[in-house]
Protein backbone atom coordinates (compact mmCIF):
# COMPACT_ATOMS: atom_id res chain seq x y z
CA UNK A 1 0.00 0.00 0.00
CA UNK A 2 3.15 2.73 0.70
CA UNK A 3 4.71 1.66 -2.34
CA UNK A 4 1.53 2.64 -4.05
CA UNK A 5 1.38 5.57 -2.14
CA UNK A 6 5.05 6.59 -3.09
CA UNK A 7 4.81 5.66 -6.60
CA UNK A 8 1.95 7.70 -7.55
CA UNK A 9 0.29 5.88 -10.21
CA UNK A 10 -2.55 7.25 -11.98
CA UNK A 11 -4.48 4.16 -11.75
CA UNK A 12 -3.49 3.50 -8.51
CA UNK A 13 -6.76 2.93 -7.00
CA UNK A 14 -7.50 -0.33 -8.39
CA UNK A 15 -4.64 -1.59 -7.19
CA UNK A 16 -5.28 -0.42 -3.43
CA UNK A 17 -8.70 -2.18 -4.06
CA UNK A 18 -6.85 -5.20 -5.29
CA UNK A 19 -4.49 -5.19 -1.83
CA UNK A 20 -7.70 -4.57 0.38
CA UNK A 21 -9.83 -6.51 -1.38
CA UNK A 22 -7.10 -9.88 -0.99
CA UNK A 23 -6.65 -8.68 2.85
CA UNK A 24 -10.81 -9.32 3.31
CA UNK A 25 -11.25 -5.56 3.21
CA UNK A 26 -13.74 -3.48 1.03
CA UNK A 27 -12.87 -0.56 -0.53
CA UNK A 28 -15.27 1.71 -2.00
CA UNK A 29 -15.13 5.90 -3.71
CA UNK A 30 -18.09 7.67 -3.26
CA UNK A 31 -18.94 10.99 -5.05
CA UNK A 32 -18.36 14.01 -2.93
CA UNK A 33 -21.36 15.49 -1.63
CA UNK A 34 -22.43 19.42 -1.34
CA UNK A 35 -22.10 20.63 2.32
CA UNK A 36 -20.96 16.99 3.30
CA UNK A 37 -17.77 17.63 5.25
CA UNK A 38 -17.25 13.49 5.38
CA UNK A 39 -13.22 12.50 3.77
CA UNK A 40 -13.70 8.47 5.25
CA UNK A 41 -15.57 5.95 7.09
CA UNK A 42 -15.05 2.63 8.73
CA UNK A 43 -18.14 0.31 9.18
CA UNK A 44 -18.76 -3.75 9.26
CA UNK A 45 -20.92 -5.38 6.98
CA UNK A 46 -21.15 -8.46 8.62
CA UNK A 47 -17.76 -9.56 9.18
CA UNK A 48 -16.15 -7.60 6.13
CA UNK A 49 -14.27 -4.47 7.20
CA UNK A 50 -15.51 -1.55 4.93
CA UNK A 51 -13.53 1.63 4.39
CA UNK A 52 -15.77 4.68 2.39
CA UNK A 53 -13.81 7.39 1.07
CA UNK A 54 -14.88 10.67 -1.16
CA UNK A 55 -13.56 10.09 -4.77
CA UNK A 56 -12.02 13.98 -4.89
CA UNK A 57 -9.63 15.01 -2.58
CA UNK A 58 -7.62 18.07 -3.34
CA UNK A 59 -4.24 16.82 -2.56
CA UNK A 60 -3.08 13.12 -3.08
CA UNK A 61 -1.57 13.08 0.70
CA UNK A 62 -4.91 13.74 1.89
CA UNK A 63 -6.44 10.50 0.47
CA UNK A 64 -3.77 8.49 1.69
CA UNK A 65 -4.26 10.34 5.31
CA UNK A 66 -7.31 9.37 5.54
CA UNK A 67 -6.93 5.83 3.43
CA UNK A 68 -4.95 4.83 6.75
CA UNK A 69 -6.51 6.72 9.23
CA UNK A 70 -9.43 4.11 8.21
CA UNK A 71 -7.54 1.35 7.59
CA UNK A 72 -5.82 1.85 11.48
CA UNK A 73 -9.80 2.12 12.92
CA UNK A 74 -9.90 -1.31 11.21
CA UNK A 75 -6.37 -2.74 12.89
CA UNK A 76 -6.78 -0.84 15.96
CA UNK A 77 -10.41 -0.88 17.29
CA UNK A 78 -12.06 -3.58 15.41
CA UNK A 79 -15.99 -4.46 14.46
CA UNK A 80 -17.34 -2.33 17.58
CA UNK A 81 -16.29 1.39 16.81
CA UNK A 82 -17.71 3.37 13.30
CA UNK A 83 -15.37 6.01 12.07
CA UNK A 84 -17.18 9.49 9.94
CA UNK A 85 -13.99 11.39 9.52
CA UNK A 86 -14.53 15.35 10.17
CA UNK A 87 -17.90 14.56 11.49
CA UNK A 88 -18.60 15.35 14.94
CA UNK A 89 -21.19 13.56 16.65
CA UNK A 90 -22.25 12.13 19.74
CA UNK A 91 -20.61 8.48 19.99
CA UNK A 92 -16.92 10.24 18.67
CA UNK A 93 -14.19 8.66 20.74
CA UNK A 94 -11.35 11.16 20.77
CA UNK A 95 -8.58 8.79 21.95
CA UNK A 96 -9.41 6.08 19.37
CA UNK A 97 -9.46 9.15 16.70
CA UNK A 98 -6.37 9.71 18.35
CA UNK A 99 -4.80 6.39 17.88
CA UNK A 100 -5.82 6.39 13.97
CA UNK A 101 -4.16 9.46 13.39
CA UNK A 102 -0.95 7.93 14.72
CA UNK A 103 -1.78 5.10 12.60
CA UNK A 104 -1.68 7.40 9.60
CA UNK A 105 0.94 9.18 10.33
CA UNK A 106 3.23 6.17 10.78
CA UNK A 107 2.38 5.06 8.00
CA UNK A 108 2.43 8.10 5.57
CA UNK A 109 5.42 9.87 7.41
CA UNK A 110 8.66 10.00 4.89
CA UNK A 111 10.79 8.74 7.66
CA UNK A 112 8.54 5.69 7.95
CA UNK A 113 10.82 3.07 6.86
CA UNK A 114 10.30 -1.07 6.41
């Protein structure tokens, strides 16, 4: 997924699909909405992780922000918490937004190395 990341292909997405899809997770682009401030999500359907992202960001390191800050909801906290990135609502738990956005940032840092 960083090699994708670092690469910068323009069809890059359906590889990340390809990667998600053979780790048992579904990845999906939905069209940005007017007035709807929502970059990701993180659900369960069933037992299938599902990560929801807008299909325009305005800067490539933003998508793969929030690409991990998803995916680390899905490694970190499991079936039992829903993410809506920059949504605030009732049920938001700060440290577990917390923890994602280490995730991310691990993960999309330049000094990240493996």
């Amino acid at each position: 997924m960083r090699q994708l990341m670092i690469g910068q292909a323009i069809n890059f997405f359906e590889d990340l699909y390809e990667i998600c899809l053979q780790a048992g997770v579904l990845l999906l682009l939905t069209p940005s909405l007017p007035k709807v401030p929502l970059s990701g999500s993180t659900r369960w359907l069933n037992n299938t992780p599902l990560i929801q992202l807008k299909a325009q960001f305005k800067k490539d390191e933003n998508f793969w922000f929030t690409f991990f800050h998803e995916l680390g909801h899905i490694v970190l906290h499991g079936k039992k918490y829903i993410s809506l990135e920059n949504v605030d609502f009732a049920a938001v738990d700060y440290k577990k937004e917390e923890e994602a956005n280490q995730f991310a940032i691990s993960h999309t840092s330049p000094s990240f190395t493996r």
